[in-house]
N, C-alpha and C. Protein backbone atom coordinates (compact mmCIF):
# COMPACT_ATOMS: atom_id res chain seq x y z
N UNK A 1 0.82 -1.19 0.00
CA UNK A 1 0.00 0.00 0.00
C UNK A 1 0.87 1.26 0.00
N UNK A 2 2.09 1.70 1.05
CA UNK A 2 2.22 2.75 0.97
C UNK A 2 3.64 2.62 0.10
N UNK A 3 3.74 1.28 -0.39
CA UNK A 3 5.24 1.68 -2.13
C UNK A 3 3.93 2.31 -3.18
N UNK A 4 2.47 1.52 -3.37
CA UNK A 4 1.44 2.61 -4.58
C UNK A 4 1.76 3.92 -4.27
N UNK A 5 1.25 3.91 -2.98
CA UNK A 5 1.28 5.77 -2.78
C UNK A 5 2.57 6.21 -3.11
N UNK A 6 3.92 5.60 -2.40
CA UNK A 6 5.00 6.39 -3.25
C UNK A 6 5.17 6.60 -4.62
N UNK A 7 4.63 5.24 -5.21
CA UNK A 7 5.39 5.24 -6.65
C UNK A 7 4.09 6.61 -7.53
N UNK A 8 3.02 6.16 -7.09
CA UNK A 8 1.89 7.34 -7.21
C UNK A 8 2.11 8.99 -7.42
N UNK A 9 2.69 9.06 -5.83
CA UNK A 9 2.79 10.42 -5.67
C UNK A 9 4.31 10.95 -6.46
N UNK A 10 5.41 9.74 -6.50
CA UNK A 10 6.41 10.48 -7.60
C UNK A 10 5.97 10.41 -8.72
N UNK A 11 4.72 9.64 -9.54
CA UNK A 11 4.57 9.70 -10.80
C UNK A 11 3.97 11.15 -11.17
N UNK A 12 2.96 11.79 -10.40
CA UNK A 12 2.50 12.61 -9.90
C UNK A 12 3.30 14.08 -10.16
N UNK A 13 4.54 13.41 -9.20
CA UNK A 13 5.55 14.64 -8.96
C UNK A 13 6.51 15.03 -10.95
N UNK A 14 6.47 13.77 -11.37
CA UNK A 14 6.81 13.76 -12.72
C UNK A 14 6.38 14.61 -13.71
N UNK A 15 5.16 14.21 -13.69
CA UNK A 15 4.19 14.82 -14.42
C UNK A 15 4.05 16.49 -13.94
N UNK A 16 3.79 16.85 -12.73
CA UNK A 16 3.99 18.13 -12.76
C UNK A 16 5.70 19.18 -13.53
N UNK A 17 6.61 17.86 -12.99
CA UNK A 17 7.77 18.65 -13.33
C UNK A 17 7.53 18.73 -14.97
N UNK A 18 7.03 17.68 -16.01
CA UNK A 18 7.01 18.42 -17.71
C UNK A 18 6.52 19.57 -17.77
N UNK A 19 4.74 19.72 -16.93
CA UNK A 19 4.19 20.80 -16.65
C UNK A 19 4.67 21.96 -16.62
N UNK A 20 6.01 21.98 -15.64
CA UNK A 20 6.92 23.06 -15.28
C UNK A 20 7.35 23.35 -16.39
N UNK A 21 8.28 22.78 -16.77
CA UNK A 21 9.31 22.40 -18.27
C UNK A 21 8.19 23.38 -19.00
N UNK A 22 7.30 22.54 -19.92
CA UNK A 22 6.41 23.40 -20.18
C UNK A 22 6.32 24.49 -20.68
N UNK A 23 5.83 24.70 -19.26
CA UNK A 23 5.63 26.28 -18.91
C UNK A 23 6.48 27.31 -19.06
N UNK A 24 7.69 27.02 -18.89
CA UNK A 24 8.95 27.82 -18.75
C UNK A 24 9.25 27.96 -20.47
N UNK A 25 9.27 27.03 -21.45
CA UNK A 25 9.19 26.70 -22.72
C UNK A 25 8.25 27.93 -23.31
N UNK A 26 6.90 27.84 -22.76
CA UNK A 26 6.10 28.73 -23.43
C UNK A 26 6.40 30.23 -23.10
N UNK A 27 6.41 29.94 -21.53
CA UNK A 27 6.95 31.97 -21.10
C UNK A 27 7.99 32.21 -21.76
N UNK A 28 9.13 31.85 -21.85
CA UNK A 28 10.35 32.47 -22.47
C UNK A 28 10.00 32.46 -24.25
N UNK A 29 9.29 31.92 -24.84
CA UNK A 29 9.06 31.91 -26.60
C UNK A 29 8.33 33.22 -26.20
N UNK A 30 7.51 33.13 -25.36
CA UNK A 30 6.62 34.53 -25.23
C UNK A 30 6.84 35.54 -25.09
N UNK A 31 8.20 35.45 -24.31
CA UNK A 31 9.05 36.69 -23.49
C UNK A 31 7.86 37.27 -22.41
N UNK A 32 7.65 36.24 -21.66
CA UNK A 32 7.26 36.76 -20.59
C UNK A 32 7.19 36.03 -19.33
N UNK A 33 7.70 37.74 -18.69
CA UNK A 33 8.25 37.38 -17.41
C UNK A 33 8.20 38.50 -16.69
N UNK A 34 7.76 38.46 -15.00
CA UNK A 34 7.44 37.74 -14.35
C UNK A 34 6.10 36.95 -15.54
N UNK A 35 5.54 35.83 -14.74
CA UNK A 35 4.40 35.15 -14.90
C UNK A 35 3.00 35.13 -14.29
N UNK A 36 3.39 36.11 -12.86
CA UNK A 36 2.84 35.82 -12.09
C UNK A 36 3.19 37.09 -10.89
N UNK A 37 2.36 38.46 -10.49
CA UNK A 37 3.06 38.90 -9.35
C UNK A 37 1.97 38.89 -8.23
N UNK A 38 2.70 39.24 -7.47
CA UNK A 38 1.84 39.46 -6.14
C UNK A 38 2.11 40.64 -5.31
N UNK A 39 1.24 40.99 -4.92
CA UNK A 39 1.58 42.61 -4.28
C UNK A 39 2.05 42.47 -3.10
N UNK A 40 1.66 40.86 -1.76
CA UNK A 40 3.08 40.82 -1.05
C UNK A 40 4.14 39.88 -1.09
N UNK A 41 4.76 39.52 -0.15
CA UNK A 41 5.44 38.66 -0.46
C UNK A 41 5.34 37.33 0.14
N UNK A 42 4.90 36.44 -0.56
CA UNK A 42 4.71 34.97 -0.24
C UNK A 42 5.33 33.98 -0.19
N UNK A 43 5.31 33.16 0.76
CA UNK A 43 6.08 32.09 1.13
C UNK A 43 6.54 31.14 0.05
N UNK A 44 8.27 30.91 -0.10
CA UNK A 44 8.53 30.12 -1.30
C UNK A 44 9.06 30.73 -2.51
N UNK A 45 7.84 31.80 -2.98
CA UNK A 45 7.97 31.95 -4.47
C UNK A 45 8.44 33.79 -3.91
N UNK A 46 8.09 34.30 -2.97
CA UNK A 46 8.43 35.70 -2.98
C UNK A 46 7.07 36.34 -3.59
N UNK A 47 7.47 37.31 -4.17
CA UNK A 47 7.03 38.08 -4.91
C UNK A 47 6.17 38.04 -6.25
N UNK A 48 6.77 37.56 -6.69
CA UNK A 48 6.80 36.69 -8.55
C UNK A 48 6.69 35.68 -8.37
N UNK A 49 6.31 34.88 -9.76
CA UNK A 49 6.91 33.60 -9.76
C UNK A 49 7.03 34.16 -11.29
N UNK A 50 8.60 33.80 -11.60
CA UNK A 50 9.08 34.35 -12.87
C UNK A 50 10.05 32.67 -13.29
N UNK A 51 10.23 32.94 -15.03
CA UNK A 51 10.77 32.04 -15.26
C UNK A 51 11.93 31.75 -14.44
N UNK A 52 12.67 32.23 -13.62
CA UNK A 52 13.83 31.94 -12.46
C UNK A 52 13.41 31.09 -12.03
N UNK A 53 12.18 31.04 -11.07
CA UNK A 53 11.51 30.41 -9.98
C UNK A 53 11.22 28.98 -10.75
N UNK A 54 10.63 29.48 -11.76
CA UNK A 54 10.30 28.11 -12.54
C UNK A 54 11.16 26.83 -12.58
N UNK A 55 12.08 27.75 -12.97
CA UNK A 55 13.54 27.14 -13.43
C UNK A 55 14.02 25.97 -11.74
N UNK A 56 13.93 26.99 -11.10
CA UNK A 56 14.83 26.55 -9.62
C UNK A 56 13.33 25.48 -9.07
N UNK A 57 11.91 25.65 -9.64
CA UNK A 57 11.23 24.70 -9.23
C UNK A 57 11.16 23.19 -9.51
N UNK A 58 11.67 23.40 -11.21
CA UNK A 58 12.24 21.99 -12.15
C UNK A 58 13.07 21.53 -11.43
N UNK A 59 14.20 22.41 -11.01
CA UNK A 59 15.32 21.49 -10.34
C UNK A 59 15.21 20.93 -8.91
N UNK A 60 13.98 21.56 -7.90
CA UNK A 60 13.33 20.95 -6.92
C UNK A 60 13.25 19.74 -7.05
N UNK A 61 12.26 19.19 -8.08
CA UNK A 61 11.17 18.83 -8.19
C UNK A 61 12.16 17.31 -8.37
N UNK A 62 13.13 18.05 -9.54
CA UNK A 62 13.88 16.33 -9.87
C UNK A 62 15.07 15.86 -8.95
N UNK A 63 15.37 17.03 -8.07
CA UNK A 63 15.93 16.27 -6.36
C UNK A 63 15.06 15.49 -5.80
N UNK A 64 13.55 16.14 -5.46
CA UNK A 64 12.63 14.94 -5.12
C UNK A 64 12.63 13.54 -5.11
N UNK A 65 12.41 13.81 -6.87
CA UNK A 65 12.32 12.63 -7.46
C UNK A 65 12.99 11.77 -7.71
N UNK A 66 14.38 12.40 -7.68
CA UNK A 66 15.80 11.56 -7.19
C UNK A 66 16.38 10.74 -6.51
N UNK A 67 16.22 11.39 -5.06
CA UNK A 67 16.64 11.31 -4.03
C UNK A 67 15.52 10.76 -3.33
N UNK A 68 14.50 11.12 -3.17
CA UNK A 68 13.47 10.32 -1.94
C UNK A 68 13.21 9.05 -2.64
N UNK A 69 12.99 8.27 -3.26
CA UNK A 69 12.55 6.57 -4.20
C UNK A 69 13.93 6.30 -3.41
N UNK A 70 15.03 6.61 -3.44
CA UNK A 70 16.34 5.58 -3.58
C UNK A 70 15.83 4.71 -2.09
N UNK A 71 15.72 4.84 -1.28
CA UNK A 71 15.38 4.07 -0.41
C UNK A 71 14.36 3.22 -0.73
N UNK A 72 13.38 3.33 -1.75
CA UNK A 72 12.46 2.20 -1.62
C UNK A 72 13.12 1.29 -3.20
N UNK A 73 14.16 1.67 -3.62
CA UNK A 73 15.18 1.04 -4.48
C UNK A 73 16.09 0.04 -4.05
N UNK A 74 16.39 0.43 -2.89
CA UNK A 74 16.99 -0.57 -2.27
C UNK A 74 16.04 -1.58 -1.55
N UNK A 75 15.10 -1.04 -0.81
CA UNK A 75 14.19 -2.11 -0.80
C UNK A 75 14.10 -3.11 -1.67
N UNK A 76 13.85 -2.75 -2.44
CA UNK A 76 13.33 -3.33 -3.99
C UNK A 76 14.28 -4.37 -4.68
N UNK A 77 15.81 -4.37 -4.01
CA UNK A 77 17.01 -4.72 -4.66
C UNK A 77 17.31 -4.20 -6.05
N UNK A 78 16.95 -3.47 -6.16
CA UNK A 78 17.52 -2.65 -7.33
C UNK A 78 18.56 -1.76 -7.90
N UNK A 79 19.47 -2.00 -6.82
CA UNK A 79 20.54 -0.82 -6.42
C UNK A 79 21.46 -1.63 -6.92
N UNK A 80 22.72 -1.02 -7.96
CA UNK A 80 23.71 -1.77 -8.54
C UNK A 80 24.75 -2.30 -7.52
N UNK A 81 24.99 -2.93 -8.27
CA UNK A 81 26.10 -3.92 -7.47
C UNK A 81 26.86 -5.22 -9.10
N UNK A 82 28.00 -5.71 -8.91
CA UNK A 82 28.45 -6.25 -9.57
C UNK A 82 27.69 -7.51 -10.02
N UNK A 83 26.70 -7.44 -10.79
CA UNK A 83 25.76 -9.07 -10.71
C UNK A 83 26.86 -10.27 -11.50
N UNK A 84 27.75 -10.37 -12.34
CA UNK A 84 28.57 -11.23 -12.73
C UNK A 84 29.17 -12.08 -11.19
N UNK A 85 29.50 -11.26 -10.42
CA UNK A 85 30.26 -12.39 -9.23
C UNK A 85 29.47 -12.67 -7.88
N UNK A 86 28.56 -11.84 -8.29
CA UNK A 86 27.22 -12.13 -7.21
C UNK A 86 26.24 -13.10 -7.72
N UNK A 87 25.57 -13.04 -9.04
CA UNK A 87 24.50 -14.19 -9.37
C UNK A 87 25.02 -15.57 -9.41
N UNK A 88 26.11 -15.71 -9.46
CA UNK A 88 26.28 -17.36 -8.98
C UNK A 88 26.54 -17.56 -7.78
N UNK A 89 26.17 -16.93 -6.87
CA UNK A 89 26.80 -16.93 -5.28
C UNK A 89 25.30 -17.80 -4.90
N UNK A 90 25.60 -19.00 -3.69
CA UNK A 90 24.42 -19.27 -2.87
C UNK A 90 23.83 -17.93 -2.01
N UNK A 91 21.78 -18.14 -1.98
CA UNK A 91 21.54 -17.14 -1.83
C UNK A 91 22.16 -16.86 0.51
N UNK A 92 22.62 -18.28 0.93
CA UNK A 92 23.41 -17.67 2.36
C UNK A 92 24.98 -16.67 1.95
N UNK A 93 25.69 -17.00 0.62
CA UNK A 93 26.32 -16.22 0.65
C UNK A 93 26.14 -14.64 0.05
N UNK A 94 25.28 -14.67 -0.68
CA UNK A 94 24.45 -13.25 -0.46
C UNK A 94 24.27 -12.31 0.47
N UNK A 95 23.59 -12.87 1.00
CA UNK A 95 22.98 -12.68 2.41
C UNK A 95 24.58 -11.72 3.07
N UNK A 96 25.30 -12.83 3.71
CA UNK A 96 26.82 -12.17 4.52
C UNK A 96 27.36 -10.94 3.04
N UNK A 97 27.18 -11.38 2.30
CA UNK A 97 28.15 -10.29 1.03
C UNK A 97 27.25 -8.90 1.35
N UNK A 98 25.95 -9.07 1.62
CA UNK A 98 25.26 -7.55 1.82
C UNK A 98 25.54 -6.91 2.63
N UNK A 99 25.38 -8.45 4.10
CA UNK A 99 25.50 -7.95 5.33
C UNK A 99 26.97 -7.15 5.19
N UNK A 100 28.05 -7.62 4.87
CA UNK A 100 29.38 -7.01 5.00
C UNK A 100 28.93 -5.67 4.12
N UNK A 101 28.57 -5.75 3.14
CA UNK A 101 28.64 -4.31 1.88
C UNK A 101 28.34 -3.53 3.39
N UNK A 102 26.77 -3.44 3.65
CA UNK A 102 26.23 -2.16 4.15
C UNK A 102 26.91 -1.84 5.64
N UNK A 103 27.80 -3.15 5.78
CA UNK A 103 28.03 -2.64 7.46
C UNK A 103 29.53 -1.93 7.23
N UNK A 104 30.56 -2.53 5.96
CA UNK A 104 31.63 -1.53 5.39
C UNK A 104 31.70 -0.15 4.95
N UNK A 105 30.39 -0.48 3.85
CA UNK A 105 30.50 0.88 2.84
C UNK A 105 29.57 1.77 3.19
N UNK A 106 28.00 1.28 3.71
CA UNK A 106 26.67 2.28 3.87
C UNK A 106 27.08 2.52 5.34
N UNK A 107 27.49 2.20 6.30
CA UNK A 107 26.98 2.64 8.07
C UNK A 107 28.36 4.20 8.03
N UNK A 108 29.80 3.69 7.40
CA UNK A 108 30.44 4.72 7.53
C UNK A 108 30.19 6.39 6.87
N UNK A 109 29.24 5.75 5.68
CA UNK A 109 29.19 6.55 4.82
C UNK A 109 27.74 7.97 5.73
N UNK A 110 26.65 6.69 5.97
CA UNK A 110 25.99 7.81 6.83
C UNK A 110 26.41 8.81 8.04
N UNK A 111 27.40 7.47 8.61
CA UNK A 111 27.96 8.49 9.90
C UNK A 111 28.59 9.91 8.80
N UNK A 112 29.36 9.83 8.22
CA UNK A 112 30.16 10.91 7.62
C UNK A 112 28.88 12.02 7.05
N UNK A 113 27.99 11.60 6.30
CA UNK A 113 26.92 12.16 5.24
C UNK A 113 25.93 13.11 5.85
N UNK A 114 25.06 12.37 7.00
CA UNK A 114 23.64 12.81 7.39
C UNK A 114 24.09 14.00 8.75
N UNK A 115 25.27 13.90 8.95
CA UNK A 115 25.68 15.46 9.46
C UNK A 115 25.82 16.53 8.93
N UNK A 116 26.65 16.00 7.73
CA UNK A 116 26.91 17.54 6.72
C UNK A 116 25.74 17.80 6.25
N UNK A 117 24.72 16.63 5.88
CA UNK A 117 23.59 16.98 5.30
C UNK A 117 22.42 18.08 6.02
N UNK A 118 22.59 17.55 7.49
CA UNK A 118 21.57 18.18 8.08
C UNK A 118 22.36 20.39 8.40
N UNK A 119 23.82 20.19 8.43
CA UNK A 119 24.08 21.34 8.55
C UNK A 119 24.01 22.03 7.51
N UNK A 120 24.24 21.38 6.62
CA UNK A 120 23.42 22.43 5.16
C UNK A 120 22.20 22.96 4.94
N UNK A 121 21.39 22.01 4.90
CA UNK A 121 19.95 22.31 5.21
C UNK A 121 20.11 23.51 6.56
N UNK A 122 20.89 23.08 7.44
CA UNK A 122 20.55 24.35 8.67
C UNK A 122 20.99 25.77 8.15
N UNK A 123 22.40 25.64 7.93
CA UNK A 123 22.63 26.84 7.35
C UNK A 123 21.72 28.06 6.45
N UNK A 124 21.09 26.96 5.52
CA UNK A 124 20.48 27.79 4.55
C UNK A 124 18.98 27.95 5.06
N UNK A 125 18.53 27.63 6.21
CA UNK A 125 17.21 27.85 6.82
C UNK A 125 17.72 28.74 7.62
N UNK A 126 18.97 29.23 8.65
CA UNK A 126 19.34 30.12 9.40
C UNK A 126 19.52 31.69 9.29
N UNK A 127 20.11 31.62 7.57
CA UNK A 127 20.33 32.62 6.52
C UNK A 127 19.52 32.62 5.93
N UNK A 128 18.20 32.51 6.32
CA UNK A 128 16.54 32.65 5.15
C UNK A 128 17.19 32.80 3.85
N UNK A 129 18.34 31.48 3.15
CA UNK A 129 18.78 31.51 1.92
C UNK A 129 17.56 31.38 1.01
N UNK A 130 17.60 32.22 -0.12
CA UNK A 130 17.26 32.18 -1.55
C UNK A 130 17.64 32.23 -3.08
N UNK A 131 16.98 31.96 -3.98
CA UNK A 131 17.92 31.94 -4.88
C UNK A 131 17.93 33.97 -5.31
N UNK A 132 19.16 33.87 -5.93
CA UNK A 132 19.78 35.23 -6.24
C UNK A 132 19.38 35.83 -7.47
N UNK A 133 18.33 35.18 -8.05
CA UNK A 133 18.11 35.65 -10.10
C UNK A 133 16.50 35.82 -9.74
N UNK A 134 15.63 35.99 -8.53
CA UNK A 134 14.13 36.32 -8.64
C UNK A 134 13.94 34.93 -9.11
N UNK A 135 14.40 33.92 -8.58
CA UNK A 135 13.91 32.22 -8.21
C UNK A 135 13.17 31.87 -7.25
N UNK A 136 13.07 31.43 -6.61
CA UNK A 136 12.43 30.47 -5.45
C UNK A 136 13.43 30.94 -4.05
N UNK A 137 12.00 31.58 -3.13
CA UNK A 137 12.63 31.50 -1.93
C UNK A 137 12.96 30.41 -1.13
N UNK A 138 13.37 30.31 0.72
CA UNK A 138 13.34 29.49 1.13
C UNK A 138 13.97 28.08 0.90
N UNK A 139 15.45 28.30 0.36
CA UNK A 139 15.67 26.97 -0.68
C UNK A 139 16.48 26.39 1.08
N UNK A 140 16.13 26.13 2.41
CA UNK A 140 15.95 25.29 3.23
C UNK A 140 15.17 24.12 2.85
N UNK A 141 14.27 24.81 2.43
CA UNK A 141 12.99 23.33 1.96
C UNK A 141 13.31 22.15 1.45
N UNK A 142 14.09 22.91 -0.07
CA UNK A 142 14.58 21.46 -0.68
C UNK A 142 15.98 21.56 -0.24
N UNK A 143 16.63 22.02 0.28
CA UNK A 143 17.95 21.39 0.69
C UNK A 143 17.84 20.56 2.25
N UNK A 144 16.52 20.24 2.28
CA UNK A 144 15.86 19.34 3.70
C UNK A 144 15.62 18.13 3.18
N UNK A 145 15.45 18.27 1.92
CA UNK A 145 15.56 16.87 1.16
C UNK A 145 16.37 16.07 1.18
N UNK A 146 17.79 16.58 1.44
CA UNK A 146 18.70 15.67 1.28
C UNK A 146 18.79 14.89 2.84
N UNK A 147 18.91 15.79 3.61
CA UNK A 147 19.20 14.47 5.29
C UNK A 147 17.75 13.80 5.35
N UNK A 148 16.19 14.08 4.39
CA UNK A 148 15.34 12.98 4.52
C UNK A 148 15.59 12.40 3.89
N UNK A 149 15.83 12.29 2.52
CA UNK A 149 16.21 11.05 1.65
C UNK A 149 17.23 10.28 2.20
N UNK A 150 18.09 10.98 2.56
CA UNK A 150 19.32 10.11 3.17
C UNK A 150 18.87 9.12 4.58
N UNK A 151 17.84 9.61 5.31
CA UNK A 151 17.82 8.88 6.59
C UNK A 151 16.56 7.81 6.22
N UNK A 152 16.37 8.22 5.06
CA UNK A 152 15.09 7.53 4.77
C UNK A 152 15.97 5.91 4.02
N UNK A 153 17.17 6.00 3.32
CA UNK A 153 17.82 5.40 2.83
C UNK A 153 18.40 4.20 3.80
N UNK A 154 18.65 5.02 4.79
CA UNK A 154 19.37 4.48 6.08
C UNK A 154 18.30 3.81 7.27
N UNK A 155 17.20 4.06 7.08
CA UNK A 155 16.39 3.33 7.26
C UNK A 155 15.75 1.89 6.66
N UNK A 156 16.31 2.08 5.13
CA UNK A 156 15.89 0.84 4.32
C UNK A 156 17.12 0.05 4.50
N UNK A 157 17.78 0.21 4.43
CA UNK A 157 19.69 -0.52 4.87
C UNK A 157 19.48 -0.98 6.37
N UNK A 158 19.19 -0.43 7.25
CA UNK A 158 18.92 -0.77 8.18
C UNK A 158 17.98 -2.19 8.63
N UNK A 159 16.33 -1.88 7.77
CA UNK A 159 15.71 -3.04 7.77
C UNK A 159 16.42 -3.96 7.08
N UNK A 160 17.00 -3.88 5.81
CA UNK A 160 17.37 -4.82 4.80
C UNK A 160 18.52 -5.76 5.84
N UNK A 161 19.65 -4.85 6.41
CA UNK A 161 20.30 -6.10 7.10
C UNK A 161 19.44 -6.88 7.71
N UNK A 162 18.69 -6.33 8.86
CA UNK A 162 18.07 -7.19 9.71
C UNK A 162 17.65 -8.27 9.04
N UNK A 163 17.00 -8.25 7.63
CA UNK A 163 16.52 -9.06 6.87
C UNK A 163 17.51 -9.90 6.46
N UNK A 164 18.76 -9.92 6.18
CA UNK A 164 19.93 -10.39 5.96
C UNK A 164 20.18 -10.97 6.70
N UNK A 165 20.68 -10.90 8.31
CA UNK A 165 20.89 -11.06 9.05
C UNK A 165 20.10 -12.75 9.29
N UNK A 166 18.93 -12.37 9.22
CA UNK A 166 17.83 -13.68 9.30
C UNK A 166 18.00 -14.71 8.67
N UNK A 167 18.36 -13.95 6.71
CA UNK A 167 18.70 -15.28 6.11
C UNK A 167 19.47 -16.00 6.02
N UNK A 168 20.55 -14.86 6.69
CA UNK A 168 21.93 -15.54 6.61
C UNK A 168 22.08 -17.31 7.75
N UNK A 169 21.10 -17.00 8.59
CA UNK A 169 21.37 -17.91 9.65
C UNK A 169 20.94 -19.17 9.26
């Protein structure tokens, strides 16, 4: 039920981003810009929403869509790995080859990652960062994307050993 709703709501998120694309396609043939003003200033978009914003919303949109699935990718076993010296392996030696991958390469990698990640995101929520060309305010938002995707990742690595762990025995 809730992989439909993911795969749903990124198909969703897809489809809006051509939308965007789009849009930005038609305003600029049109030469027009802003697209959109507002007499105050609103959360996100500011002022405008001008082809800038547009622009910096496309590139939102496909961090999203990037970055938040990879965890239900690994779920999924879908995440590369060398299949030539792995598909002839018994599936108990599988099992220990994962268990070792994620406890070598994924546990160090988060310790190092989901710190810097979260101080970035802080930084640029501390400094009410925005973009500098009349883009998209508030770019905390999507730079919050990255320590959720990431912990969200580290959450699926997490179950997956346990799951490993089981078969291995």
């Amino acid at each position: 039920m809730i992989r439909q709703v993911s795969l749903t709501l990124l198909a969703t998120l897809l489809v809006i981003l051509m939308m965007a694309i789009v849009l930005q396609v038609i305003g600029s043939a049109l030469d027009v810009n802003p697209l959109v003003g507002f007499s105050g200033d609103l959360p996100f978009v500011g002022k405008a929403i001008s082809l800038n914003s547009i622009l910096d919303f496309q590139w939102h949109l496909l961090v999203i869509t990037g970055l938040l699935p990879v965890g239900l990718v690994w779920l999924a076993d879908k995440h590369v790995r060398v299949d030539f010296l792995y598909d002839t392996r018994s599936e108990g030696w599988k099992a220990r080859l994962n268990i070792l991958g994620n406890l070598v390469f994924a546990m160090p990698f988060f310790f190092l990652i989901l710190p810097a990640s979260w101080n970035f995101m802080l930084r640029a929520w501390t400094s009410d960062e925005g973009s500098r060309n009349g883009g998209l305010k508030d770019l905390w938002l999507i730079k919050a994307v990255l320590p959720l995707g990431l912990l969200m990742l580290l959450f699926a690595i997490l179950l997956e050993t346990y799951r490993l762990i089981r078969a291995a025995r």
